[in-house]
C-alpha atoms as a PDB file:
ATOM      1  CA  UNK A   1      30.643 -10.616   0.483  1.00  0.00           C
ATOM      2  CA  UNK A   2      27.714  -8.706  -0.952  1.00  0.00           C
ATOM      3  CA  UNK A   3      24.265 -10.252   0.711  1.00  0.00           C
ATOM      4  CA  UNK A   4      21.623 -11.097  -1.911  1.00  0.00           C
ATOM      5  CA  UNK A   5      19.636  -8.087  -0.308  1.00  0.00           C
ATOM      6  CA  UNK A   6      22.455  -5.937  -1.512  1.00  0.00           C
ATOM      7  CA  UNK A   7      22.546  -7.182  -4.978  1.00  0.00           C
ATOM      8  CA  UNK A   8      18.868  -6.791  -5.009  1.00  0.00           C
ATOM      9  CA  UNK A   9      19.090  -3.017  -3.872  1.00  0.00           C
ATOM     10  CA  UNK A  10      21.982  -2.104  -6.827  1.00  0.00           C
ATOM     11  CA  UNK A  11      19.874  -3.429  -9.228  1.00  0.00           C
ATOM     12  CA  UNK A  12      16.753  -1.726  -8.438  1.00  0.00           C
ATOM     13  CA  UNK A  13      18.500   1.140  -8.434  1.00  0.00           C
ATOM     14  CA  UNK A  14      19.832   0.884 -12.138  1.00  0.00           C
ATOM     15  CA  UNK A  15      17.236   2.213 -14.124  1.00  0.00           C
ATOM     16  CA  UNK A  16      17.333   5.425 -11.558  1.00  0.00           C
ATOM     17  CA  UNK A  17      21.292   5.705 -12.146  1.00  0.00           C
ATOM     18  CA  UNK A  18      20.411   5.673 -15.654  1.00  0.00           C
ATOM     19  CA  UNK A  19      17.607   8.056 -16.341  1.00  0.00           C
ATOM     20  CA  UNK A  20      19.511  10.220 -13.617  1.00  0.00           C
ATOM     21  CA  UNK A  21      22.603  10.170 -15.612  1.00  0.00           C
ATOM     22  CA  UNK A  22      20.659  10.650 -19.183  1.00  0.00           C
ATOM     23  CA  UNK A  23      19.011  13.458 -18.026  1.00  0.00           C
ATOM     24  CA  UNK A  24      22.238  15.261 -16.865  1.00  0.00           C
ATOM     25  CA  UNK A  25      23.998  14.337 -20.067  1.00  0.00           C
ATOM     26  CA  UNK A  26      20.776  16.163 -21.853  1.00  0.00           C
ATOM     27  CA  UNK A  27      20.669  18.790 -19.941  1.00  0.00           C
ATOM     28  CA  UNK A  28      24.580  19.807 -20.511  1.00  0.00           C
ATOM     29  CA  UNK A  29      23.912  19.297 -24.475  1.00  0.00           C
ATOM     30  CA  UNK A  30      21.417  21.915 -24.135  1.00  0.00           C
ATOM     31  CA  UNK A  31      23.530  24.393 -22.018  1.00  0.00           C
ATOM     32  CA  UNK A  32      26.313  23.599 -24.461  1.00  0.00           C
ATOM     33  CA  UNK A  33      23.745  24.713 -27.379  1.00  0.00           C
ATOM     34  CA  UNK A  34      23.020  27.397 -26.140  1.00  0.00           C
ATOM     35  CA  UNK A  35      26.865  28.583 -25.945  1.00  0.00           C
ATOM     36  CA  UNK A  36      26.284  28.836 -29.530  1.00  0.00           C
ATOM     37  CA  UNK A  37      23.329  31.027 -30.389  1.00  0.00           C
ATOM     38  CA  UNK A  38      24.074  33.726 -32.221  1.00  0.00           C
ATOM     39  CA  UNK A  39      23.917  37.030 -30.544  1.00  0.00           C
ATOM     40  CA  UNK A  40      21.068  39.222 -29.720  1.00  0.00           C
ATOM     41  CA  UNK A  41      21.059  42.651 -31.821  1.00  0.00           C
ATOM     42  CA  UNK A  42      23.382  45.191 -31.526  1.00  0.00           C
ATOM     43  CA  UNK A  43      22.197  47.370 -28.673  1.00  0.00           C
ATOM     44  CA  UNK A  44      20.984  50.565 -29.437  1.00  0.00           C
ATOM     45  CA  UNK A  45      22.585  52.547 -26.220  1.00  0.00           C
ATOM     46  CA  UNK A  46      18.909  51.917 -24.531  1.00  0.00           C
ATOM     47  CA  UNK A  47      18.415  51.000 -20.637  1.00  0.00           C
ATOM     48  CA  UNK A  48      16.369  47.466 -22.430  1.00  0.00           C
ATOM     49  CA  UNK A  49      19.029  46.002 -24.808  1.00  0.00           C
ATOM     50  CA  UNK A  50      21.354  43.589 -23.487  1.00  0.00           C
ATOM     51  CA  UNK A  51      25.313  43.179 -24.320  1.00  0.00           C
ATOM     52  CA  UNK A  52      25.811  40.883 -27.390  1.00  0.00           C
ATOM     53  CA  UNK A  53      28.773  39.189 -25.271  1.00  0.00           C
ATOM     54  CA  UNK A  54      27.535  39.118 -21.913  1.00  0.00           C
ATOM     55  CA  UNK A  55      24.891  36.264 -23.234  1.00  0.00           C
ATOM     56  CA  UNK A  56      27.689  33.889 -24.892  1.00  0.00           C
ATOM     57  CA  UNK A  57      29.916  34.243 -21.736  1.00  0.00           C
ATOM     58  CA  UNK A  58      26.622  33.605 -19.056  1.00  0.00           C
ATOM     59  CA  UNK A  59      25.750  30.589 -21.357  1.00  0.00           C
ATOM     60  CA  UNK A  60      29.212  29.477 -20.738  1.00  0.00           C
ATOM     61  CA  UNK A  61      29.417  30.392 -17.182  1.00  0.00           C
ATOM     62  CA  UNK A  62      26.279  28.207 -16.863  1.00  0.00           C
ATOM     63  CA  UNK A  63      27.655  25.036 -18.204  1.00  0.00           C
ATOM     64  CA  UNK A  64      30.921  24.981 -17.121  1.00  0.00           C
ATOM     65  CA  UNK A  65      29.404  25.429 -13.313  1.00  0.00           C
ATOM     66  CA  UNK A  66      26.651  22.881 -14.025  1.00  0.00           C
ATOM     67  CA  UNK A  67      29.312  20.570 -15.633  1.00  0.00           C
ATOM     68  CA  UNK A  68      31.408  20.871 -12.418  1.00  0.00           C
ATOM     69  CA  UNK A  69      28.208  19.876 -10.355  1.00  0.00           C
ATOM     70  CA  UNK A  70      27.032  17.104 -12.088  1.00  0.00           C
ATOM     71  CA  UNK A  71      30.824  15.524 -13.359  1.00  0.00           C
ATOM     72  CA  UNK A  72      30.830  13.139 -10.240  1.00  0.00           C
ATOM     73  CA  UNK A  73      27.428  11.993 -10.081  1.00  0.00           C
ATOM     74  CA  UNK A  74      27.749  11.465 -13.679  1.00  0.00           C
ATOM     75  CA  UNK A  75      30.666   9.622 -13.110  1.00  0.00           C
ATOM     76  CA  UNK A  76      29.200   7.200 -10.131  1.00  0.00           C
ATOM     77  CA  UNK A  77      26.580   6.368 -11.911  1.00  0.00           C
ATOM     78  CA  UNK A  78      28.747   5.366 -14.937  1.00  0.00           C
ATOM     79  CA  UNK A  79      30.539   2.954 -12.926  1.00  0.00           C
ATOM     80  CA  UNK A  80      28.215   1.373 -11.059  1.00  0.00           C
ATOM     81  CA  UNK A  81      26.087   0.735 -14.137  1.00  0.00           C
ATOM     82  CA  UNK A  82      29.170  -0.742 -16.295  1.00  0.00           C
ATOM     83  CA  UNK A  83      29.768  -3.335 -12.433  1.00  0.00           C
ATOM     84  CA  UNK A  84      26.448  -4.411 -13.026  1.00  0.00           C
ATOM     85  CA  UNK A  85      26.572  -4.547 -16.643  1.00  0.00           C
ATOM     86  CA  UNK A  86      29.713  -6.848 -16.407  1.00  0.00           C
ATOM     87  CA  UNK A  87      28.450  -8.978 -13.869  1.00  0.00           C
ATOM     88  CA  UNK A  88      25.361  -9.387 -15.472  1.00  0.00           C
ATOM     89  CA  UNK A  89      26.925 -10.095 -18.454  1.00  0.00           C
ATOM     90  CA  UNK A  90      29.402 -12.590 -16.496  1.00  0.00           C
ATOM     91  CA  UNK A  91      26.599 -14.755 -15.368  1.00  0.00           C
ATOM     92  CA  UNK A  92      27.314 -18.459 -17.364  1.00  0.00           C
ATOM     93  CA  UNK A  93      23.282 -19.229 -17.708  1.00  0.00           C
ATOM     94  CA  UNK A  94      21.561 -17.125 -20.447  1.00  0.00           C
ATOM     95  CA  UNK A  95      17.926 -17.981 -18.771  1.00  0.00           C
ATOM     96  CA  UNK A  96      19.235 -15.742 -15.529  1.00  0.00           C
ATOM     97  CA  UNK A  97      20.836 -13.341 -17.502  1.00  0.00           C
ATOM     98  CA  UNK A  98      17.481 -12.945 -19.253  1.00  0.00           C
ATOM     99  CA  UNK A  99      15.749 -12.802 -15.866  1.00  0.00           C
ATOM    100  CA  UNK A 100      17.838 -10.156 -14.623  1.00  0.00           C
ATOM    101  CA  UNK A 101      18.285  -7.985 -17.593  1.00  0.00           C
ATOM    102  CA  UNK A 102      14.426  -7.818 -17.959  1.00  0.00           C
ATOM    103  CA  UNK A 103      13.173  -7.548 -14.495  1.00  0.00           C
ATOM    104  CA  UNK A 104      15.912  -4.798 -13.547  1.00  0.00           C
ATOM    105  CA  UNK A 105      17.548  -3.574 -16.527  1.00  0.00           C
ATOM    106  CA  UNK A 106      15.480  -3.064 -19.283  1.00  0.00           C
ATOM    107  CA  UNK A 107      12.711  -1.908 -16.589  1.00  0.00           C
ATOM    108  CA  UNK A 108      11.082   1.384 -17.726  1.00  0.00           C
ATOM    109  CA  UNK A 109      10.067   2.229 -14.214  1.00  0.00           C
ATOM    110  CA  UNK A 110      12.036   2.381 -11.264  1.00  0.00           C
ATOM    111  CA  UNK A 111      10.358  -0.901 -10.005  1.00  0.00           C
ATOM    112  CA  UNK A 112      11.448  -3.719 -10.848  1.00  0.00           C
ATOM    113  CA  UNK A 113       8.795  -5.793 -12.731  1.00  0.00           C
ATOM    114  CA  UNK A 114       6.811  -8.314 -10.805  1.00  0.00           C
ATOM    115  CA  UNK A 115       7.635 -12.107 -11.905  1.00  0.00           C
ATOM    116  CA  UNK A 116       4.648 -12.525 -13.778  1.00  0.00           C
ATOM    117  CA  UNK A 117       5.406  -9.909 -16.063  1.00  0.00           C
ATOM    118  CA  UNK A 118       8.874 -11.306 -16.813  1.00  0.00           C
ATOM    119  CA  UNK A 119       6.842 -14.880 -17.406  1.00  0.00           C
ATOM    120  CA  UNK A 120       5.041 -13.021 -19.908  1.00  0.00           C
ATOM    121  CA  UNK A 121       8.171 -11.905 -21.578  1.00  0.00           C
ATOM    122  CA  UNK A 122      10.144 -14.617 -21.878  1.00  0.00           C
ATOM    123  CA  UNK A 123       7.728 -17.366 -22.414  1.00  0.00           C
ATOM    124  CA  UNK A 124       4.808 -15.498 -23.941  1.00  0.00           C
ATOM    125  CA  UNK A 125       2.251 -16.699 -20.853  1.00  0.00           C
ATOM    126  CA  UNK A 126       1.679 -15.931 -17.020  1.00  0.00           C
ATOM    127  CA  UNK A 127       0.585 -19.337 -16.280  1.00  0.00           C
ATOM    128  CA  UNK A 128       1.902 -20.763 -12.761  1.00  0.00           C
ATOM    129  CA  UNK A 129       4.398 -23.067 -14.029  1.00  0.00           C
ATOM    130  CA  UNK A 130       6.485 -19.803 -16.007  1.00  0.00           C
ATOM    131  CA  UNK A 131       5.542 -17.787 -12.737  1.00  0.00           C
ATOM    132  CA  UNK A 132       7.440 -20.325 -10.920  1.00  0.00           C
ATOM    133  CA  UNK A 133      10.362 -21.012 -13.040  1.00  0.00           C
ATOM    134  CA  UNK A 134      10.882 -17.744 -13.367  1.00  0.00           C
ATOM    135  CA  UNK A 135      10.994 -16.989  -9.391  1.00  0.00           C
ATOM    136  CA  UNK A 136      13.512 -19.932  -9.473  1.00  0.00           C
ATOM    137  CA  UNK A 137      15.826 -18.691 -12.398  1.00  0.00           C
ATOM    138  CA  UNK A 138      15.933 -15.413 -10.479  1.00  0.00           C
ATOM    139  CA  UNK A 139      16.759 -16.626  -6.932  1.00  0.00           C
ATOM    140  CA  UNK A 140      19.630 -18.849  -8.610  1.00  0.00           C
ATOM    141  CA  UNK A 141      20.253 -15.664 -11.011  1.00  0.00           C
ATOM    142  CA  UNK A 142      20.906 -13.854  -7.610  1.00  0.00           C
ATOM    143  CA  UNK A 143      22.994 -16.253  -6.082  1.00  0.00           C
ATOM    144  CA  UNK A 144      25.109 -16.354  -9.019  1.00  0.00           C
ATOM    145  CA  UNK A 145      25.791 -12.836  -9.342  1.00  0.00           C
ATOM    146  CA  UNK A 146      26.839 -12.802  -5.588  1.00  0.00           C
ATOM    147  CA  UNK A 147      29.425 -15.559  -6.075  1.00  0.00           C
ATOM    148  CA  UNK A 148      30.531 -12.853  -9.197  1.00  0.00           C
ATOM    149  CA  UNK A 149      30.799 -10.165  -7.111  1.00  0.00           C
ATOM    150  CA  UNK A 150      32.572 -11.408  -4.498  1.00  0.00           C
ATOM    151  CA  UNK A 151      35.411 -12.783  -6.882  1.00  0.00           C
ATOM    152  CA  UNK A 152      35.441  -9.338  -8.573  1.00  0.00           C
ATOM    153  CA  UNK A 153      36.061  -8.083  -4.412  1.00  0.00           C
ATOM    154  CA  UNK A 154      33.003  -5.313  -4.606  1.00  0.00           C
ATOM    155  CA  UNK A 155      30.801  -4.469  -2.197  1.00  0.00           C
END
């Protein structure tokens, strides 16, 4: 059975897996452009002009070996963020589902945000009370997802 420390861990790490995984995905698109620029000029038989092929075939070269790299982080990181995703999504109580997608999910930083700024976006205020509630609908949010988890059989 996952501990709640666990849980906690995998979704902190979620907006990393993502950003990590977007940026790979970018960065192929580009090398994948670039497979398609037209050729420099026709060299002139000087020492300074390049091959028109050897460019298309490097830019190739260059992908394909960065594609081979990446392909299982990419990959990793695609599953673990479609477990959370469907756990998340499994919890019964909208209010923890809201708690979790916006304190680890939706995060723009790879901190989680504090519980007063979740207050603030769910209820509008920071005042003790929403503070409170929503340090509550987490730690139940939490427990939840570990009873998920541990039905589902992951670690």
């Amino acid at each position: 059975m996952p501990t709640i420390d666990e849980i906690k861990e995998r979704l902190r790490r979620y907006p990393a897996l993502k950003m990590e995984m977007e940026k790979m995905e970018a960065r192929l698109e580009v090398l994948k452009s670039e497979e398609t620029i037209p050729p420099l000029r026709p060299g002139d038989g000087s020492k300074r002009t390049a091959g028109t092929g050897d460019r298309q075939e490097r830019a190739i070269l260059r992908r394909m070996e960065y594609e081979e790299r990446t392909a299982p982080t990419i990959a990793a990181n695609r599953q673990e963020i479609k477990a959370i995703d469907r756990a998340v999504a499994a919890l019964s109580d909208p209010l923890e589902r809201e708690v979790i997608t916006i304190r680890y999910i939706e995060a723009d930083s790879y901190k989680p945000l504090k519980c007063r700024e979740v207050a603030v976006a769910m209820y509008g205020d920071d005042t003790e009370a929403d503070i409170l509630r929503v340090s509550r609908l987490h730690s139940k949010a939490l427990q939840s997802l570990q009873k998920i988890l541990q039905e589902e059989g992951e670690a």
